[in-house]
Protein backbone atom coordinates (compact mmCIF):
# COMPACT_ATOMS: atom_id res chain seq x y z
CA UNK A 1 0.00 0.00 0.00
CA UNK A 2 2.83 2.32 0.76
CA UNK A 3 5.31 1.63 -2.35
CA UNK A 4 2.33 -0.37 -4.64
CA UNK A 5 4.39 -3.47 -5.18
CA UNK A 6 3.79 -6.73 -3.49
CA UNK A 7 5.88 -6.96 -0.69
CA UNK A 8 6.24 -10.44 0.41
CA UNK A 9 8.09 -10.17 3.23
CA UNK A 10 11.29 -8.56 4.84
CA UNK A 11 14.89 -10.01 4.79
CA UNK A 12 16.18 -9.77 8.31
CA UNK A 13 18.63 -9.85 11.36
CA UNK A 14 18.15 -14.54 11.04
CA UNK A 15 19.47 -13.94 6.99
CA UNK A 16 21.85 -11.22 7.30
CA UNK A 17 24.07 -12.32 10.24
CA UNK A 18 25.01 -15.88 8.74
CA UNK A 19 26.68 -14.37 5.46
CA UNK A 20 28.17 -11.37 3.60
CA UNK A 21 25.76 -9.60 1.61
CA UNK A 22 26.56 -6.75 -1.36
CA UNK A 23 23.51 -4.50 -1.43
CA UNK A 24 24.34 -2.99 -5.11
CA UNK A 25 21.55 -0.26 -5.48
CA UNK A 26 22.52 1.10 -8.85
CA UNK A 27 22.00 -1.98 -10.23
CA UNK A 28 19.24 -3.03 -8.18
CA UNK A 29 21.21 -6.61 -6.94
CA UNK A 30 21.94 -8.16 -4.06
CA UNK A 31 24.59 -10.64 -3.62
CA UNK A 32 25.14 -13.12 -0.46
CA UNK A 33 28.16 -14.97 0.03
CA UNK A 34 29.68 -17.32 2.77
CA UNK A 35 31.49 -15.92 5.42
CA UNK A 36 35.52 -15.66 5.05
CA UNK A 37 38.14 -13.38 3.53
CA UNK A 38 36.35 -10.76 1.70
CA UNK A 39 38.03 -8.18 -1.24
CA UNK A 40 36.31 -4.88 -0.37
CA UNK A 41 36.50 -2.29 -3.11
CA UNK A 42 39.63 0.15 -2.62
CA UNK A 43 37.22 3.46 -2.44
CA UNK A 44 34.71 3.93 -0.10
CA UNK A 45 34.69 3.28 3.86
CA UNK A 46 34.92 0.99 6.59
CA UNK A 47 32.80 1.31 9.61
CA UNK A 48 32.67 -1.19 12.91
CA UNK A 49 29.64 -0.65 14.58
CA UNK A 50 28.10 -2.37 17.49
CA UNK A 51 26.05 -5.38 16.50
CA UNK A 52 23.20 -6.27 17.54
CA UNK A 53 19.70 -7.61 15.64
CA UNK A 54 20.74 -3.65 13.95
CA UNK A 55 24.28 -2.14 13.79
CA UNK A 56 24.62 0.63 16.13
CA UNK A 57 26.81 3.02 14.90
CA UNK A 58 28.27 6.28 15.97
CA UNK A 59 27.91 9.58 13.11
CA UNK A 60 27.99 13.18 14.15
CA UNK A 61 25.02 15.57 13.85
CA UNK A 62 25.46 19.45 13.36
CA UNK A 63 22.46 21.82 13.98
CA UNK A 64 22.41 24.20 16.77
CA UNK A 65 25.60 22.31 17.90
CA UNK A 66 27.87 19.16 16.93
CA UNK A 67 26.34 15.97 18.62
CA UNK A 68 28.36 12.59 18.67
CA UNK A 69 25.68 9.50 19.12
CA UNK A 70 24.92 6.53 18.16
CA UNK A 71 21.87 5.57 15.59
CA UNK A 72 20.89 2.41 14.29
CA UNK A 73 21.87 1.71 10.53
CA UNK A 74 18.83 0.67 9.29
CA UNK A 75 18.13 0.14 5.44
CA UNK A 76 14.49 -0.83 6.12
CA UNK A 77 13.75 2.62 7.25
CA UNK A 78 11.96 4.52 4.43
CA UNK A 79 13.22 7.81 5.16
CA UNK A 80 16.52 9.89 5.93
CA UNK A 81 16.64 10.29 9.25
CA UNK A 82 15.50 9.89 12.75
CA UNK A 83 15.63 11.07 16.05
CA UNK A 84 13.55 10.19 19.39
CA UNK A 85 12.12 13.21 20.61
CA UNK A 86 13.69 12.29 24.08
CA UNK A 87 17.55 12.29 22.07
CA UNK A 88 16.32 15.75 20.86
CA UNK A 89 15.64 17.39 24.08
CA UNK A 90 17.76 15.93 26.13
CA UNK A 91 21.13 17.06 23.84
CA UNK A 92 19.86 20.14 22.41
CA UNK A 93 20.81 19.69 18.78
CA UNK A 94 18.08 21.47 17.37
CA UNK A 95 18.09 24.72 16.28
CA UNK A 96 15.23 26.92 18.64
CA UNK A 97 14.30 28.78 15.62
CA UNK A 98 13.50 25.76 13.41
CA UNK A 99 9.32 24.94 13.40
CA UNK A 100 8.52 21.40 12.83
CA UNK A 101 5.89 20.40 11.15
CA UNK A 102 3.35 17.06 11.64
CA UNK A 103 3.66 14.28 9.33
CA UNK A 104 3.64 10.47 8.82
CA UNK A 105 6.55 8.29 8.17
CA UNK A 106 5.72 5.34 6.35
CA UNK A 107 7.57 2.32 5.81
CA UNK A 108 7.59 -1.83 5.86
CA UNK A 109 5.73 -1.98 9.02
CA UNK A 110 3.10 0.59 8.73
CA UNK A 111 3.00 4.44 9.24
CA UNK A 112 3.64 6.19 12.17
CA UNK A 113 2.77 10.03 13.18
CA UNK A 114 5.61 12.03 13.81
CA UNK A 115 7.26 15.64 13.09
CA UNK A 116 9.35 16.51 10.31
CA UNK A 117 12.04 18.61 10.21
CA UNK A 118 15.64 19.53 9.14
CA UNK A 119 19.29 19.33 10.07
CA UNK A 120 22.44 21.56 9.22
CA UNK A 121 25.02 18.00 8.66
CA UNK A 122 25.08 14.42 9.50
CA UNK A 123 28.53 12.94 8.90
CA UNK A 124 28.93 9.28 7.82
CA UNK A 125 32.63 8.88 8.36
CA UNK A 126 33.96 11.26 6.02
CA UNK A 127 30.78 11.84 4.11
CA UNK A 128 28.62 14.96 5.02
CA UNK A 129 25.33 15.55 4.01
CA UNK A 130 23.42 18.79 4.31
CA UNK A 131 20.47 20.58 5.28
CA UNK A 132 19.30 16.52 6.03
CA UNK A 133 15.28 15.95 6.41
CA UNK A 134 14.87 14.50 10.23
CA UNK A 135 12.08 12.45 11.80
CA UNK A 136 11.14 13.52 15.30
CA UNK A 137 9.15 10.33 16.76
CA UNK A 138 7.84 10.64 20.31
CA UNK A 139 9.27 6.44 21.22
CA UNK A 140 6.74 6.41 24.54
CA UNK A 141 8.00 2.49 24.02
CA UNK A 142 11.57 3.32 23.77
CA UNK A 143 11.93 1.25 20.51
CA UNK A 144 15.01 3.35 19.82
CA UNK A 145 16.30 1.88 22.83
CA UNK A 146 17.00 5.35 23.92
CA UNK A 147 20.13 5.93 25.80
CA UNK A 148 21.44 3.48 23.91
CA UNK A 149 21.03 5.21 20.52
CA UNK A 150 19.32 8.32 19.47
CA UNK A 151 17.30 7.16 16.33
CA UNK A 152 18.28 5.88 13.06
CA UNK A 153 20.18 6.52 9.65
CA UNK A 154 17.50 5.05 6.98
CA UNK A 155 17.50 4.17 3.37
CA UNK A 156 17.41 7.61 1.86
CA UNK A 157 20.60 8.27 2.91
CA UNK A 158 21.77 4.73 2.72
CA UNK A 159 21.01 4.22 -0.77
CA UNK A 160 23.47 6.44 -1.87
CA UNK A 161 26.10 3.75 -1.04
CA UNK A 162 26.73 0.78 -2.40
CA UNK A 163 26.82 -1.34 0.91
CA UNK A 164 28.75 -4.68 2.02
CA UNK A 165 27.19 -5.76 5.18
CA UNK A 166 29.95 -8.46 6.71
CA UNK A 167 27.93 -9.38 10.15
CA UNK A 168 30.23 -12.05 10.84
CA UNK A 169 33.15 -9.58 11.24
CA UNK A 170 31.06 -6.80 12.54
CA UNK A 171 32.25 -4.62 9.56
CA UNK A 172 29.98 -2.36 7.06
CA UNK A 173 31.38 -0.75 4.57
CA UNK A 174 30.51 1.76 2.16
CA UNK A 175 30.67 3.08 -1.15
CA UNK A 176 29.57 6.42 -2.76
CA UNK A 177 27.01 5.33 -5.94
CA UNK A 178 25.37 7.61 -8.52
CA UNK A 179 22.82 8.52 -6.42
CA UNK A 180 25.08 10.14 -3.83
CA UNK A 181 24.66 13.47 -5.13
CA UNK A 182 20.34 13.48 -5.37
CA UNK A 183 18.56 16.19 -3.67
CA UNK A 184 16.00 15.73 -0.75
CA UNK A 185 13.01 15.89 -0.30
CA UNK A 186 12.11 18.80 1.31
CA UNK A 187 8.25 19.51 0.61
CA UNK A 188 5.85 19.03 2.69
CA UNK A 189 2.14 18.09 1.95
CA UNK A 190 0.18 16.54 4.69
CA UNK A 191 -1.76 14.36 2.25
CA UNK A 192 -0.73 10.21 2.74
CA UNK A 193 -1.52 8.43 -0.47
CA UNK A 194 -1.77 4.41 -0.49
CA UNK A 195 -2.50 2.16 -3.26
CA UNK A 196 -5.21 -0.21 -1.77
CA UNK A 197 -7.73 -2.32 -4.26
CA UNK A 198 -5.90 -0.89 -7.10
CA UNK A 199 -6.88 2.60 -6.55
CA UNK A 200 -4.62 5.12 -5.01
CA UNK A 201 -6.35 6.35 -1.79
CA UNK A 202 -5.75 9.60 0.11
CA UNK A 203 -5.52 7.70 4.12
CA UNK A 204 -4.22 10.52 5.81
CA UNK A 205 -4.82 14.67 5.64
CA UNK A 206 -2.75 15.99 8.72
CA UNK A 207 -4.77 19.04 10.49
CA UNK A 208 -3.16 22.42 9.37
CA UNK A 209 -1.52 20.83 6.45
CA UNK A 210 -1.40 22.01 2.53
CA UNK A 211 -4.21 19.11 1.76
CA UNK A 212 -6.47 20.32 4.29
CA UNK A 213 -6.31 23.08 3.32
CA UNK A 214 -6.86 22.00 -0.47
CA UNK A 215 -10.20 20.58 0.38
CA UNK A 216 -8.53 16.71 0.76
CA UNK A 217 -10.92 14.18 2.43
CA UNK A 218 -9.67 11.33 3.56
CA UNK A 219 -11.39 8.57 1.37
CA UNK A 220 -10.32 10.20 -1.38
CA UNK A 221 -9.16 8.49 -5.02
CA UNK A 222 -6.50 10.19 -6.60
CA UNK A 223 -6.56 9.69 -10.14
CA UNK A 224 -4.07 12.67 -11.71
CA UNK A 225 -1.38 14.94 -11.21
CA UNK A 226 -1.59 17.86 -14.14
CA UNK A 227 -1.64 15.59 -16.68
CA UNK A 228 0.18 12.88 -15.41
CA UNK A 229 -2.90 10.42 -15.35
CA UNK A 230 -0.64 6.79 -14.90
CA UNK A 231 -2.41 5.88 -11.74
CA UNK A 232 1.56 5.08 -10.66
CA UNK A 233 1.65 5.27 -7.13
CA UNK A 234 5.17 6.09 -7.14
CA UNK A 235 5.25 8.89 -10.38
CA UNK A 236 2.09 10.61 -8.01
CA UNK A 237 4.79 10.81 -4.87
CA UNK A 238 7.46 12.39 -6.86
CA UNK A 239 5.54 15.11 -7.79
CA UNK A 240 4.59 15.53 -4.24
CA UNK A 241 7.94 15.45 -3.47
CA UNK A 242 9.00 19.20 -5.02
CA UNK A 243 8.50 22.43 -3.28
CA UNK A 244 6.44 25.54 -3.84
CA UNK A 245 4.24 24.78 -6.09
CA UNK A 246 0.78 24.64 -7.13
CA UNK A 247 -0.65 20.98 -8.73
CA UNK A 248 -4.37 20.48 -9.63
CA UNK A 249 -5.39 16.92 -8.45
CA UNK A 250 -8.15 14.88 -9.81
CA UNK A 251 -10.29 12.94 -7.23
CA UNK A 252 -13.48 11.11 -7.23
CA UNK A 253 -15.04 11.39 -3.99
CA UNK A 254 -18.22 9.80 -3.45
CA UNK A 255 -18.81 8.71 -7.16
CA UNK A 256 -17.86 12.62 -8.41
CA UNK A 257 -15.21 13.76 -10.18
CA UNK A 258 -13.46 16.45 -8.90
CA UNK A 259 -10.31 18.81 -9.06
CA UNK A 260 -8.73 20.51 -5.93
CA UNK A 261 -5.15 22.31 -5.80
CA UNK A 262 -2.35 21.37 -3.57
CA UNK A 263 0.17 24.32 -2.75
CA UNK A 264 3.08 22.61 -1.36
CA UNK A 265 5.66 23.70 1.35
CA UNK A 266 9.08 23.16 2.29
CA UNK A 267 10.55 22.42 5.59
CA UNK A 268 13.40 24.29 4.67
């Protein structure tokens, strides 16, 4: 419903830690191989984080001031990055004058409510990225495991590496791919689209949001973009996903055609 691809299931911790495994995403390929003496490529990084069903590894965050902490490398995550609100307040990285705004995450397991905003640098050994969309998630159930780590590093960072997880020797290394230098995503909607029945259904309008105040119900069937009519789930998001600017939407709601317009913002 999130990506609209079947999803069979997840490749996890029970997989991972028995083998090496290449995660190639230019190519879109995975690789596995037995444990033993592995040729890493010459470029790239090596980083030895703590194992446990995650690595646990230590980057540095810049906002309002340099942080050192640890966050859980976590290529299931469908987003950049995330911090417990708990890590937030209790190191005070963030900037005072920043203004988050409320959002969903979505990802494998579901979709969770959060706020969404942004951070000067996170370095990755010697990579730095900048001006980084964050996740603030209030963990009342500690999943972060927070002091242990502050939050995560997910796949839209991640992605921009081609990655060798070696659990066996507790190493993870890294390599800049093509993708390194893409932009993020810094708009900001409120409207959560899902492809459900084979219709793409608006789920979620967050109060205050751009799509409330469009006129988005939730119930909603999305059916265009401008003129970008493909009923691709995925095409639909990346048009979301640009700043300031104004997109008529087609709907049907309640049997009707109709067309509402979607000014969207940036977190920036």
């Amino acid at each position: 419903s999130v990506y609209g691809d079947k999803i069979d299931g997840i490749i996890g911790y029970s997989f991972l830690r028995r083998y090496i495994v290449h995660i190639d995403y230019e190519n879109l390929v995975m690789k596995v191989f037995s444990p033993g003496k592995y040729m890493y490529p010459k470029r790239g990084i090596m980083l030895y984080p703590q194992f446990r069903t995650i690595p646990n590894q230590q980057f540095t965050v810049r906002d309002r001031r340099n942080v050192k902490a640890n966050f859980y490398f976590d290529t299931g995550a469908g987003l950049c990055f995330l911090m417990s609100e708990q890590f937030a307040e209790d190191s005070t990285i963030l900037s005072s004058k920043r203004k988050p705004v409320y959002t969903q995450a979505e990802g494998m397991t579901g979709r969770l409510n959060m706020r969404l905003t942004v951070v000067k640098e996170i370095r990755i050994g010697k990579y730095r990225f900048r001006n980084v969309p964050t996740y603030l998630y209030d963990d009342v159930s500690n999943v972060t495991a927070y002091p242990y780590s502050g939050g995560l590093v997910g796949n839209d960072l991640l992605r921009r590496f081609n990655i060798t997880l070696n659990y066996p020797e507790k190493e993870i290394h890294l390599v800049p791919n093509r993708y390194y230098e893409d932009g993020f995503d810094y708009a900001y909607t409120g409207l959560g689209i899902y492809f459900i029945d084979d219709k793409i259904l608006v789920m979620d309008v967050i109060k205050g949001s751009p799509a409330e105040e469009g006129g988005f119900r939730e119930g909603d069937e999305l059916i265009g973009i401008g003129v970008n009519f493909s009923l691709n789930i995925q095409e639909y998001k990346s048009i979301l996903q640009k700043p300031n600017q104004l997109l008529k939407i087609f709907i049907i709601r309640n049997g009707t055609l109709m067309e509402l317009f979607l000014k969207t913002k940036s977190i920036l």
